[in-house]
PDB file of N, CA and C in Angstrom:
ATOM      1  N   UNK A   1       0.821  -1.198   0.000  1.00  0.00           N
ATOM      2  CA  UNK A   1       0.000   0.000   0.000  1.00  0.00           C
ATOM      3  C   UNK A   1       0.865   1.262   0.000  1.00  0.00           C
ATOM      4  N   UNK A   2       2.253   1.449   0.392  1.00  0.00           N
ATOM      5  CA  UNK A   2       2.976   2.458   1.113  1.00  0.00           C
ATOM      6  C   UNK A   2       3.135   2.928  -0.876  1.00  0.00           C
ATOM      7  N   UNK A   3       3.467   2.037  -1.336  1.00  0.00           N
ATOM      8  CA  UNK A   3       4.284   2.230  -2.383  1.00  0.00           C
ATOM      9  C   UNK A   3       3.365   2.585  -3.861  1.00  0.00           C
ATOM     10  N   UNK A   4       2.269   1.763  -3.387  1.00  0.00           N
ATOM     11  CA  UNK A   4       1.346   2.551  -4.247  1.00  0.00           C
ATOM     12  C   UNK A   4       0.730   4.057  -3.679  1.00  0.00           C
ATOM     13  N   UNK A   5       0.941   4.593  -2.797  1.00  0.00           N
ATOM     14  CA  UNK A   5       0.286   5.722  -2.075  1.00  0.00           C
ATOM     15  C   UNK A   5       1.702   6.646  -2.586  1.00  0.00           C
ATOM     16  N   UNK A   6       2.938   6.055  -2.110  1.00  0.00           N
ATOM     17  CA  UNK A   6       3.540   7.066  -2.927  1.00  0.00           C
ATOM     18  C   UNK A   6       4.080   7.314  -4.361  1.00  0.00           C
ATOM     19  N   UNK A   7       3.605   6.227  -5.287  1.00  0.00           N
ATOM     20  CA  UNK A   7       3.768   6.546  -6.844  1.00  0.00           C
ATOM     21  C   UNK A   7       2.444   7.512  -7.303  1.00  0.00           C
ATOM     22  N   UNK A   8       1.386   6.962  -6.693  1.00  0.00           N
ATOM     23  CA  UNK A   8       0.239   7.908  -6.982  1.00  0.00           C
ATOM     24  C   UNK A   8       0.439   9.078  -6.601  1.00  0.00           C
ATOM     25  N   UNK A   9       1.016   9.568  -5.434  1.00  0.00           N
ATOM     26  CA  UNK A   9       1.275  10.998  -4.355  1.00  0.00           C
ATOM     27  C   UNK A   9       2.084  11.315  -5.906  1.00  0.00           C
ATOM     28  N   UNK A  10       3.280  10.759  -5.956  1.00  0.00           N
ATOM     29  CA  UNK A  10       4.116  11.331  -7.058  1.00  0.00           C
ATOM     30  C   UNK A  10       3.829  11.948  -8.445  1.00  0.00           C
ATOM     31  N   UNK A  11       2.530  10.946  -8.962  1.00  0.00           N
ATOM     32  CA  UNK A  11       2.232  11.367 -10.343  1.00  0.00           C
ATOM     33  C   UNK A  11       1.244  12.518  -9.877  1.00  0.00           C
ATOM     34  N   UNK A  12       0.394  12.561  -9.202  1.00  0.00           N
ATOM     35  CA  UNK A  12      -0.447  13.542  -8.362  1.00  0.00           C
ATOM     36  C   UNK A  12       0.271  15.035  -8.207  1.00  0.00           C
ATOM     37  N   UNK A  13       1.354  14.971  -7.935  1.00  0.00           N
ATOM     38  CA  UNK A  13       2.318  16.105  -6.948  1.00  0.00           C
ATOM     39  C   UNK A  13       2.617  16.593  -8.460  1.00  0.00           C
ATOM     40  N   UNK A  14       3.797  15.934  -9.524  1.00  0.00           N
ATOM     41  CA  UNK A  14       3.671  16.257 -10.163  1.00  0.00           C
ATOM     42  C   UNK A  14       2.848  16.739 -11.635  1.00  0.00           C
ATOM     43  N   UNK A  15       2.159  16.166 -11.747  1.00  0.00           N
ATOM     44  CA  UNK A  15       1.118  16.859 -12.631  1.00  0.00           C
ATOM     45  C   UNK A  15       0.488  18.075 -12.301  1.00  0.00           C
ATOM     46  N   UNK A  16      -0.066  18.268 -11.291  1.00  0.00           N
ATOM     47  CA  UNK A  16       0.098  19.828 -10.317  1.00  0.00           C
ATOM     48  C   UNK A  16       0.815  20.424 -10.810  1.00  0.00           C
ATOM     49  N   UNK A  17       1.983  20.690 -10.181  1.00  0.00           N
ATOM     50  CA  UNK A  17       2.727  21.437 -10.620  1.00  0.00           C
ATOM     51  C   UNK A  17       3.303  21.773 -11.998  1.00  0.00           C
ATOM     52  N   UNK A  18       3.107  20.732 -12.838  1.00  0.00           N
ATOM     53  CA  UNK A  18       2.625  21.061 -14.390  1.00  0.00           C
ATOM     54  C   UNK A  18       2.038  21.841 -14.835  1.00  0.00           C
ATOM     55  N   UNK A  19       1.138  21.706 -14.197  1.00  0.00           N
ATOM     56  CA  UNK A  19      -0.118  22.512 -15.005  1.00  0.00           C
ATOM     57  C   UNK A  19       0.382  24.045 -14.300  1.00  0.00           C
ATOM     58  N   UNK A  20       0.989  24.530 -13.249  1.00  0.00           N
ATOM     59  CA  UNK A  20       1.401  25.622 -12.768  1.00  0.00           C
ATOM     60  C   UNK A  20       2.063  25.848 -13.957  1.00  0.00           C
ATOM     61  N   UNK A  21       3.061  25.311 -14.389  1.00  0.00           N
ATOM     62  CA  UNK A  21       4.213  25.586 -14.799  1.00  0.00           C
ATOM     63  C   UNK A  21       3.843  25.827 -16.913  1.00  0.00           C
ATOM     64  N   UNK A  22       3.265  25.304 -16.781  1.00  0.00           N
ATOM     65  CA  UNK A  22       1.893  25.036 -18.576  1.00  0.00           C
ATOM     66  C   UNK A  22       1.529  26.386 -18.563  1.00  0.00           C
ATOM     67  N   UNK A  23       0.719  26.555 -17.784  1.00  0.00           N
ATOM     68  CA  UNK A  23       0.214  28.044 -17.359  1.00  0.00           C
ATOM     69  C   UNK A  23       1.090  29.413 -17.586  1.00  0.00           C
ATOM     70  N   UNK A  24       1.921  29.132 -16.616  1.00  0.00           N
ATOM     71  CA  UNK A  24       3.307  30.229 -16.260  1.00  0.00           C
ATOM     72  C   UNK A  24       4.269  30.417 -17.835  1.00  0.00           C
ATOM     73  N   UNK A  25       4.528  29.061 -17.826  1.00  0.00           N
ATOM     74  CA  UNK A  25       6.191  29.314 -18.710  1.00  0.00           C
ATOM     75  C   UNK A  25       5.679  28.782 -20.467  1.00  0.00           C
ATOM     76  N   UNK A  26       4.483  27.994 -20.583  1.00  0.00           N
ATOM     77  CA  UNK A  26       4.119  27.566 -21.847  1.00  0.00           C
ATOM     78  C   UNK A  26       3.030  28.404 -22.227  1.00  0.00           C
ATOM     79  N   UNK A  27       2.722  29.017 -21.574  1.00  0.00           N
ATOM     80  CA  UNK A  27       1.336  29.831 -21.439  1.00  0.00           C
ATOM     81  C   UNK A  27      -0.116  29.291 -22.144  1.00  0.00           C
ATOM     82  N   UNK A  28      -0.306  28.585 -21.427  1.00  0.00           N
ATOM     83  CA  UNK A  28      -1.354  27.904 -21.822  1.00  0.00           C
ATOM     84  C   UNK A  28      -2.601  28.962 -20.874  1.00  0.00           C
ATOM     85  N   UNK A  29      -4.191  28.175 -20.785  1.00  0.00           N
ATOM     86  CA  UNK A  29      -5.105  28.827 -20.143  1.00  0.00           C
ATOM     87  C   UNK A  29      -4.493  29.001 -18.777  1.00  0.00           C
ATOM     88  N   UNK A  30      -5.668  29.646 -18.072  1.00  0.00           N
ATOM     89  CA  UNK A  30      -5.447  29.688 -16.454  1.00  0.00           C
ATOM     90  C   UNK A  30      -6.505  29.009 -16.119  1.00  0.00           C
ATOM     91  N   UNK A  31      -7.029  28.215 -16.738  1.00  0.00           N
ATOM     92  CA  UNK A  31      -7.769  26.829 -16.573  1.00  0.00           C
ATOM     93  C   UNK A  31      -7.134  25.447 -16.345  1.00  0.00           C
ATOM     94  N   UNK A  32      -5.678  25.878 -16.534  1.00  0.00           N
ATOM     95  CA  UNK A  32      -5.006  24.327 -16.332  1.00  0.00           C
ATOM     96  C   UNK A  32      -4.606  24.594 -14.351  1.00  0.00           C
ATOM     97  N   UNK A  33      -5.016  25.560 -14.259  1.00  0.00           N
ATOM     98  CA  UNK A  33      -5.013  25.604 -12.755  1.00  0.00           C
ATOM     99  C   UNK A  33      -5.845  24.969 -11.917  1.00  0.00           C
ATOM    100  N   UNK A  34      -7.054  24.955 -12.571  1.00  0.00           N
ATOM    101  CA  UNK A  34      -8.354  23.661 -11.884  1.00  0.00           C
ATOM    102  C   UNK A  34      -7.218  22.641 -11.668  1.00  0.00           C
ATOM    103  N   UNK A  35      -7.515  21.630 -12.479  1.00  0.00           N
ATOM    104  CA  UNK A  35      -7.449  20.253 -12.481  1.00  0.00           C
ATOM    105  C   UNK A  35      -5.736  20.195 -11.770  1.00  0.00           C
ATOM    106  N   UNK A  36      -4.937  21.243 -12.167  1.00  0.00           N
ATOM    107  CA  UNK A  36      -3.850  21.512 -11.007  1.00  0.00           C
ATOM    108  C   UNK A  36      -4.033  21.347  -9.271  1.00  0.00           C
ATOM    109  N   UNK A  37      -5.175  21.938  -9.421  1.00  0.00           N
ATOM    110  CA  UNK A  37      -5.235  22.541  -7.868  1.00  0.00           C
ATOM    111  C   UNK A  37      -6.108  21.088  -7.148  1.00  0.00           C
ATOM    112  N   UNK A  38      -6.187  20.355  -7.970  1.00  0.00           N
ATOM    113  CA  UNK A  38      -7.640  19.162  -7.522  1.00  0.00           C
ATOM    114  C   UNK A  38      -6.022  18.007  -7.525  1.00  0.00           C
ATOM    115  N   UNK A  39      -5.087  18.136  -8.128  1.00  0.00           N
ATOM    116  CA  UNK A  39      -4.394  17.086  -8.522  1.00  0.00           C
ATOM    117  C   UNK A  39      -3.435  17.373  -7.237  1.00  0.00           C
ATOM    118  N   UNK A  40      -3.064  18.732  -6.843  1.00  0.00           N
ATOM    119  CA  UNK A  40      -2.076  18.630  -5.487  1.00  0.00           C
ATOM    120  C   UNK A  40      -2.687  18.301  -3.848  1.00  0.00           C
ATOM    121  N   UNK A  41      -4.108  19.032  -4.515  1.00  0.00           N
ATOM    122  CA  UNK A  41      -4.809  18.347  -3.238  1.00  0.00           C
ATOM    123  C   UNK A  41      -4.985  16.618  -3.098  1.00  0.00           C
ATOM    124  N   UNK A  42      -4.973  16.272  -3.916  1.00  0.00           N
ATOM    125  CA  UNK A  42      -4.980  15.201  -4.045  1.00  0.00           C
ATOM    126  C   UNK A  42      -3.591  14.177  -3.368  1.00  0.00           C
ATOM    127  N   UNK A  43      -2.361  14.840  -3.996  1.00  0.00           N
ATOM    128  CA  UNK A  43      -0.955  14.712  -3.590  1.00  0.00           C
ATOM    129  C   UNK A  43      -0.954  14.819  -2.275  1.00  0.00           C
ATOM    130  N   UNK A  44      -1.657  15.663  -1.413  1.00  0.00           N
ATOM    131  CA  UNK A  44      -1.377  15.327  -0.100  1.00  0.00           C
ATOM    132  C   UNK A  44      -2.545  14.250   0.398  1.00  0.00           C
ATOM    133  N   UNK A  45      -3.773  13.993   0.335  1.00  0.00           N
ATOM    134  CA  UNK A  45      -4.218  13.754   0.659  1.00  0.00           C
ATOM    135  C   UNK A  45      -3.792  11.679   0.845  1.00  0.00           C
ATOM    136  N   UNK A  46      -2.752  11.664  -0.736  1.00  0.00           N
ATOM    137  CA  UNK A  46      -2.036   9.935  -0.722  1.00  0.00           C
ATOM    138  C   UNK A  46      -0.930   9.703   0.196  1.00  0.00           C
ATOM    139  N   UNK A  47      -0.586  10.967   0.736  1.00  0.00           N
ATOM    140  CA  UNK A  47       0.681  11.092   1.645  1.00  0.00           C
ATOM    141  C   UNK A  47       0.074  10.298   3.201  1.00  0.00           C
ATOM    142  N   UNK A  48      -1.243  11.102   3.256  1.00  0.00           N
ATOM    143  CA  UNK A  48      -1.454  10.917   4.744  1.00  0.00           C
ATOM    144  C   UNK A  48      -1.936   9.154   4.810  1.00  0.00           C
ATOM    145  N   UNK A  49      -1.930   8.196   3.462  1.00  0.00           N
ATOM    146  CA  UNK A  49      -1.802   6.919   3.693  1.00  0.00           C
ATOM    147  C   UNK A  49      -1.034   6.089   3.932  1.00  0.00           C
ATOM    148  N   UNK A  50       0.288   6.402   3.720  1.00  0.00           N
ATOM    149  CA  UNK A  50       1.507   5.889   4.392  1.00  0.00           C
ATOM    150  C   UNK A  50       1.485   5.328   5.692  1.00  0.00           C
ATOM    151  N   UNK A  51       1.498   4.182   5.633  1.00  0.00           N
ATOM    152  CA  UNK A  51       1.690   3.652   7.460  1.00  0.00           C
ATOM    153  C   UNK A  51       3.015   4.108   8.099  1.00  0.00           C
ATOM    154  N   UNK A  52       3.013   5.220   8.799  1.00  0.00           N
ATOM    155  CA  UNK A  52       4.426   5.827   9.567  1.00  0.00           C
ATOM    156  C   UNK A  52       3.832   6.211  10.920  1.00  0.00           C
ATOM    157  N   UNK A  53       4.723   6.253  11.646  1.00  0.00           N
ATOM    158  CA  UNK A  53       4.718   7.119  12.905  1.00  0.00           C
ATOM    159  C   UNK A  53       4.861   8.389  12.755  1.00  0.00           C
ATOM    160  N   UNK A  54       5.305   8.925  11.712  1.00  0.00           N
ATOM    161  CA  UNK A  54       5.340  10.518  11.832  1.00  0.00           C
ATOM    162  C   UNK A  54       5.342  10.821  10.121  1.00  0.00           C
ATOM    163  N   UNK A  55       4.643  11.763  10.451  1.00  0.00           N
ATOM    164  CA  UNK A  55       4.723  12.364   8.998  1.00  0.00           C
ATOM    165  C   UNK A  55       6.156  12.953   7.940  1.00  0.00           C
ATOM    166  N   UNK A  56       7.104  13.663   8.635  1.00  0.00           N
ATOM    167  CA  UNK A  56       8.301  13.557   8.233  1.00  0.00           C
ATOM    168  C   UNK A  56       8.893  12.828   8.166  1.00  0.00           C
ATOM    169  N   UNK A  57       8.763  11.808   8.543  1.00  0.00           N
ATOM    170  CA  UNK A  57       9.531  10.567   8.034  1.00  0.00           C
ATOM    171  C   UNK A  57       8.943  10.784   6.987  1.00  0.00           C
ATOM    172  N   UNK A  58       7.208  10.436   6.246  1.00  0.00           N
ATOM    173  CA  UNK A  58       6.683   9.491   5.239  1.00  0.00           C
ATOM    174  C   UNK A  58       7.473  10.412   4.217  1.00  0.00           C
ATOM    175  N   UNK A  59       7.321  11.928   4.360  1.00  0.00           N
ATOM    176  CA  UNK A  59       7.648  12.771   3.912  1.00  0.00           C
ATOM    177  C   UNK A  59       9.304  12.613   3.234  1.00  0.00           C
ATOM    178  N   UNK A  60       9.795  12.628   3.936  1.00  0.00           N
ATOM    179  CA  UNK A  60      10.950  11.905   3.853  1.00  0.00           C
ATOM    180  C   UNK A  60      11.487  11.244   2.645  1.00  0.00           C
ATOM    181  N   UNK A  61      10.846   9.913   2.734  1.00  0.00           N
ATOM    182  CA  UNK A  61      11.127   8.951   2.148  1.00  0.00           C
ATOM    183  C   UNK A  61      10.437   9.289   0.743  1.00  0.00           C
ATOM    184  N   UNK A  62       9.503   9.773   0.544  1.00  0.00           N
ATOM    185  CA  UNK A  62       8.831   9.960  -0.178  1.00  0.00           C
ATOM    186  C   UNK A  62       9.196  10.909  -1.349  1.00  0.00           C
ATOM    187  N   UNK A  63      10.556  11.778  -1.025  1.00  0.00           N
ATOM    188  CA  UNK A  63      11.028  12.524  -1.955  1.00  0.00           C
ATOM    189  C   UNK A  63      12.344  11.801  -2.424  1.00  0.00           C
ATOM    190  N   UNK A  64      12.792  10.824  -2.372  1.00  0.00           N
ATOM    191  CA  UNK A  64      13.058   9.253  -3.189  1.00  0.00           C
ATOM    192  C   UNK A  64      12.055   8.959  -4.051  1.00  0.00           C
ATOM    193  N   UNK A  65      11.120   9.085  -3.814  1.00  0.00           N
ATOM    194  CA  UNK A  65      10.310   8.447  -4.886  1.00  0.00           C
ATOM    195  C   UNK A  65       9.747   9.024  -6.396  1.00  0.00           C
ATOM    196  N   UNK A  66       9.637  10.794  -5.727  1.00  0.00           N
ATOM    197  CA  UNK A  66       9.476  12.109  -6.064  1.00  0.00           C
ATOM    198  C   UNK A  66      10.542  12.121  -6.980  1.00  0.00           C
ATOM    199  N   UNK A  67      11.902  12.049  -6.757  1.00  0.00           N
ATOM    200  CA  UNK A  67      13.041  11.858  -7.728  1.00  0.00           C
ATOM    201  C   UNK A  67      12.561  11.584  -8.442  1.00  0.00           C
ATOM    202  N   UNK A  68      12.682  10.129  -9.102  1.00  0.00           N
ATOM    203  CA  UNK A  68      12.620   9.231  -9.648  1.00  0.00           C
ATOM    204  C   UNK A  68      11.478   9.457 -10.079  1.00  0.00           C
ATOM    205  N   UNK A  69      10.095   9.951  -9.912  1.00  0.00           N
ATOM    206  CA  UNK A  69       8.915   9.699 -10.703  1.00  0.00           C
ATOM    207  C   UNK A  69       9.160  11.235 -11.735  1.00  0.00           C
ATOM    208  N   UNK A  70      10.042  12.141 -10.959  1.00  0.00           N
ATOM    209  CA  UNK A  70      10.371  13.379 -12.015  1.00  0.00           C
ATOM    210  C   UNK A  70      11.392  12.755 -13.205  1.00  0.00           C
ATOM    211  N   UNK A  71      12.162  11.961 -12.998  1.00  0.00           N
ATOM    212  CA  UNK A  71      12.800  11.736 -14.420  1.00  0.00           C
ATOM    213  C   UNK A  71      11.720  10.852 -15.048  1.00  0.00           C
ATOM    214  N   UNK A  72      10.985   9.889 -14.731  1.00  0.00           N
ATOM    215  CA  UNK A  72      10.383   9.165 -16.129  1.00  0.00           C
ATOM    216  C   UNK A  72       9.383  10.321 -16.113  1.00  0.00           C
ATOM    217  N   UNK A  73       8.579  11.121 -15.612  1.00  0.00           N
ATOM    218  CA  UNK A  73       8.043  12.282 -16.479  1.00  0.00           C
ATOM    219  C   UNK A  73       8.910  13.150 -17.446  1.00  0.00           C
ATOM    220  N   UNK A  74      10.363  13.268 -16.760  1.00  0.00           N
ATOM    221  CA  UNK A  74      10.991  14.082 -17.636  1.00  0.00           C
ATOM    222  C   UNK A  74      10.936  13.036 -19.544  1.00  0.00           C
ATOM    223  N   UNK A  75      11.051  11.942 -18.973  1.00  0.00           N
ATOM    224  CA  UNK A  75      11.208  10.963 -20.350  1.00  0.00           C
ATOM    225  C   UNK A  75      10.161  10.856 -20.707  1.00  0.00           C
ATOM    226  N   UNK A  76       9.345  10.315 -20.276  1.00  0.00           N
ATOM    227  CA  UNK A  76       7.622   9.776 -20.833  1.00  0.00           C
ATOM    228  C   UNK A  76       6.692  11.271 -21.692  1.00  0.00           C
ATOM    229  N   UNK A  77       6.936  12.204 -20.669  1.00  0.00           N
ATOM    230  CA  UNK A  77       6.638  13.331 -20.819  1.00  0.00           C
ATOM    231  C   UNK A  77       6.957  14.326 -21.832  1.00  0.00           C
ATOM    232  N   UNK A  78       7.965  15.476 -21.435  1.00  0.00           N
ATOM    233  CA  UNK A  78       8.905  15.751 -21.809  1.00  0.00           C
ATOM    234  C   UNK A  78       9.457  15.554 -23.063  1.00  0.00           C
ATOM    235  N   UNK A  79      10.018  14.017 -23.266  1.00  0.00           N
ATOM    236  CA  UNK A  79      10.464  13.527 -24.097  1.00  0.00           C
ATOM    237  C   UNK A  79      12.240  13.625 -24.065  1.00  0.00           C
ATOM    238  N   UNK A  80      12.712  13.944 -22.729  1.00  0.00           N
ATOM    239  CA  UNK A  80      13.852  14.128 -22.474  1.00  0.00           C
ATOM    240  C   UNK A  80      14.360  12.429 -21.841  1.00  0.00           C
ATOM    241  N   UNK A  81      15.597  11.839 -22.492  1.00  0.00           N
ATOM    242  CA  UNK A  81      16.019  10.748 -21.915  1.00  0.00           C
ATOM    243  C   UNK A  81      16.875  11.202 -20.389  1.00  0.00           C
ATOM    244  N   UNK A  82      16.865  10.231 -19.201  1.00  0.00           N
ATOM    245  CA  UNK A  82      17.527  10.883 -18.729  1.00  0.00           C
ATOM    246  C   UNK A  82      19.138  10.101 -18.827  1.00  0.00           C
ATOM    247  N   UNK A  83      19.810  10.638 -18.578  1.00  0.00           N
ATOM    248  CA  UNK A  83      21.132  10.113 -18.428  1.00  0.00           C
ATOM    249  C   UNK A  83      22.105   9.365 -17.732  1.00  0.00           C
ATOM    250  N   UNK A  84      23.037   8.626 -17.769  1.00  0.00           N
ATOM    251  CA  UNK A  84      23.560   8.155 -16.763  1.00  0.00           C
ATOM    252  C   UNK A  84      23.152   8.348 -15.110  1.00  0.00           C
ATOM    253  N   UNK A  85      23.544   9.637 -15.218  1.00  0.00           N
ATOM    254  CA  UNK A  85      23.531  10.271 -13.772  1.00  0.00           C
ATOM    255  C   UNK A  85      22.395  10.758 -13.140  1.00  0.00           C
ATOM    256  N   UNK A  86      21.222  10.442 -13.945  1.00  0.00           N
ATOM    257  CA  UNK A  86      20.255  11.135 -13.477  1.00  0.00           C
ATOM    258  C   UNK A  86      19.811   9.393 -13.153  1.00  0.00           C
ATOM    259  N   UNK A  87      19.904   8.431 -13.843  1.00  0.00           N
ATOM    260  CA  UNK A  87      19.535   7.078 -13.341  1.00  0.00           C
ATOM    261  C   UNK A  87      20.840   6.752 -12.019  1.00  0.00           C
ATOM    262  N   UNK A  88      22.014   6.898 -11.755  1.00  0.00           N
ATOM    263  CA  UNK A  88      22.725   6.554 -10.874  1.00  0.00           C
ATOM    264  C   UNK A  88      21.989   7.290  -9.522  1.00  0.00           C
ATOM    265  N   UNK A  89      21.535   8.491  -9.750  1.00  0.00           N
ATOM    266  CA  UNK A  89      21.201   9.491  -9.025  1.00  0.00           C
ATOM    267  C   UNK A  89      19.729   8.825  -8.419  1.00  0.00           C
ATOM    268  N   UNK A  90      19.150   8.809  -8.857  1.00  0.00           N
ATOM    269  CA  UNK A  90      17.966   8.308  -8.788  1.00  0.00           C
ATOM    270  C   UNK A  90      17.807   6.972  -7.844  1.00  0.00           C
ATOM    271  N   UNK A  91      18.804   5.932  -8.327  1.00  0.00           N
ATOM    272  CA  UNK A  91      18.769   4.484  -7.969  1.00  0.00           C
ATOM    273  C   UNK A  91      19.171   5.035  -5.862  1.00  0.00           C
ATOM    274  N   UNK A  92      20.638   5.753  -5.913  1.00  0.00           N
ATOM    275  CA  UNK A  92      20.602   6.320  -4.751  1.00  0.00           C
ATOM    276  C   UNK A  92      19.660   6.911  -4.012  1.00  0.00           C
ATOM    277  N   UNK A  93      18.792   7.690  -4.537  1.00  0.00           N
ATOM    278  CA  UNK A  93      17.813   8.277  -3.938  1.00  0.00           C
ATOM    279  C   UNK A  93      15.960   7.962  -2.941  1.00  0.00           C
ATOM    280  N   UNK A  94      16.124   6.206  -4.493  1.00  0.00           N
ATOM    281  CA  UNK A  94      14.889   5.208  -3.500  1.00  0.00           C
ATOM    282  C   UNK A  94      16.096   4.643  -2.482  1.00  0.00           C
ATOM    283  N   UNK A  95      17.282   4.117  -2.508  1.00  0.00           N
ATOM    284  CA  UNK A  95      18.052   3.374  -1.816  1.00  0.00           C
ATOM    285  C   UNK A  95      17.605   4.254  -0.288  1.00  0.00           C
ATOM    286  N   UNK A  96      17.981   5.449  -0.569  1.00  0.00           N
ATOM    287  CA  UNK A  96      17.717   6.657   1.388  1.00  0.00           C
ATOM    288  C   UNK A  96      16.269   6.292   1.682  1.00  0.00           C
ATOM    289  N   UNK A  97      15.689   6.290   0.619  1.00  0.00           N
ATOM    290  CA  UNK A  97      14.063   6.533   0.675  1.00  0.00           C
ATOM    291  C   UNK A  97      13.892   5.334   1.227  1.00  0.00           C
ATOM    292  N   UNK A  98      14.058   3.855   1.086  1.00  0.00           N
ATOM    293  CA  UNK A  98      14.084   2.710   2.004  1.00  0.00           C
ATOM    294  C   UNK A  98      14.369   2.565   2.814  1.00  0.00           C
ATOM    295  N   UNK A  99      15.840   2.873   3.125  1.00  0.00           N
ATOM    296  CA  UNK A  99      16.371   3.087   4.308  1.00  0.00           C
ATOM    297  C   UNK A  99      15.207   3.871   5.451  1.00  0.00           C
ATOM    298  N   UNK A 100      15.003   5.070   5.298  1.00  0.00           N
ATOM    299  CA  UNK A 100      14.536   6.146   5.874  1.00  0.00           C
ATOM    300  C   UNK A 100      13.168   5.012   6.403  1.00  0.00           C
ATOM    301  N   UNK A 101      12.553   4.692   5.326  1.00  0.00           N
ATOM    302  CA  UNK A 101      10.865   3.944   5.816  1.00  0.00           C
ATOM    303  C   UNK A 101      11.061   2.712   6.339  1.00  0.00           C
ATOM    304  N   UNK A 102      11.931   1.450   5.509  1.00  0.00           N
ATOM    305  CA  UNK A 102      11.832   0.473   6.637  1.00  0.00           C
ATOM    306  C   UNK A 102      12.847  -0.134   7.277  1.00  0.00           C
ATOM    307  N   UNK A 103      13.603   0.568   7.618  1.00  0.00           N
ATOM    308  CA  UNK A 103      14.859   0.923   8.817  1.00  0.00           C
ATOM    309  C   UNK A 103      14.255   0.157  10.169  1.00  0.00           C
ATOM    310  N   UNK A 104      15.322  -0.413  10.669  1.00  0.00           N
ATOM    311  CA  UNK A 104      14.167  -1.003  11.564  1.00  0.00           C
ATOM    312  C   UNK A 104      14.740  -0.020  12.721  1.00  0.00           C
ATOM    313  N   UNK A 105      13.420   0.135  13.663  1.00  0.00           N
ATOM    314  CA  UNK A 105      13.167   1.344  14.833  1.00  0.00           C
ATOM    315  C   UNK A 105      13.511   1.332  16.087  1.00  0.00           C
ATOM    316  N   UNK A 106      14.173   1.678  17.172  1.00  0.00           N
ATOM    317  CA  UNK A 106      14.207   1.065  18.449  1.00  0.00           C
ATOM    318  C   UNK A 106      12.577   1.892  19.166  1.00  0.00           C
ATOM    319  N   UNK A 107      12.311   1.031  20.312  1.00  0.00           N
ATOM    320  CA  UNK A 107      11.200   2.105  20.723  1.00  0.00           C
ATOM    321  C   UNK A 107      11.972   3.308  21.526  1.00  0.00           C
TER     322      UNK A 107
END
């Protein structure tokens, strides 16, 4: 569940901010701000499903995942491959993001 709550949070978070950015820098309508503003609310709302003890943690871990779901938008999307380093980069970045969530805890 953790992991589907945060690929969805991810495509959620970013598409949001797409449509900010569609708006702003591509200049599209100021109608791509709706379905923006429904899509970040949304982004938090997959966060608070994470089974954690604290929210900064989920938070946390979760921008590992955030990485990584920004380069295959950058590719899928975009149409930008990413590169070596943005996949080395990346692979490091779920590696913390695991660590961080199922680390095991003392009480």
């Amino acid at each position: 569940m953790t992991l589907l709550a945060y690929a969805g949070a991810a495509i959620a978070e970013i598409a949001g901010c797409f449509s900010f950015w569609a708006w702003l820098r591509l200049e599209r309508s100021p109608w791509w701000l709706v379905p923006g503003g429904v899509s970040l609310g949304l982004f938090a709302y997959l966060l608070t499903l994470v089974e954690t003890d604290a929210a900064g943690r989920a938070y946390a871990a979760y921008g590992g995942v955030y990485i990584v779901a920004s380069l295959l938008w950058l590719w899928a999307i975009e149409g930008v491959r990413p590169d070596r380093w943005d996949v080395v980069g990346g692979c490091i970045c779920l590696l913390g993001a695991a660590i961080i969530l199922f680390g095991p805890r003392t009480a």
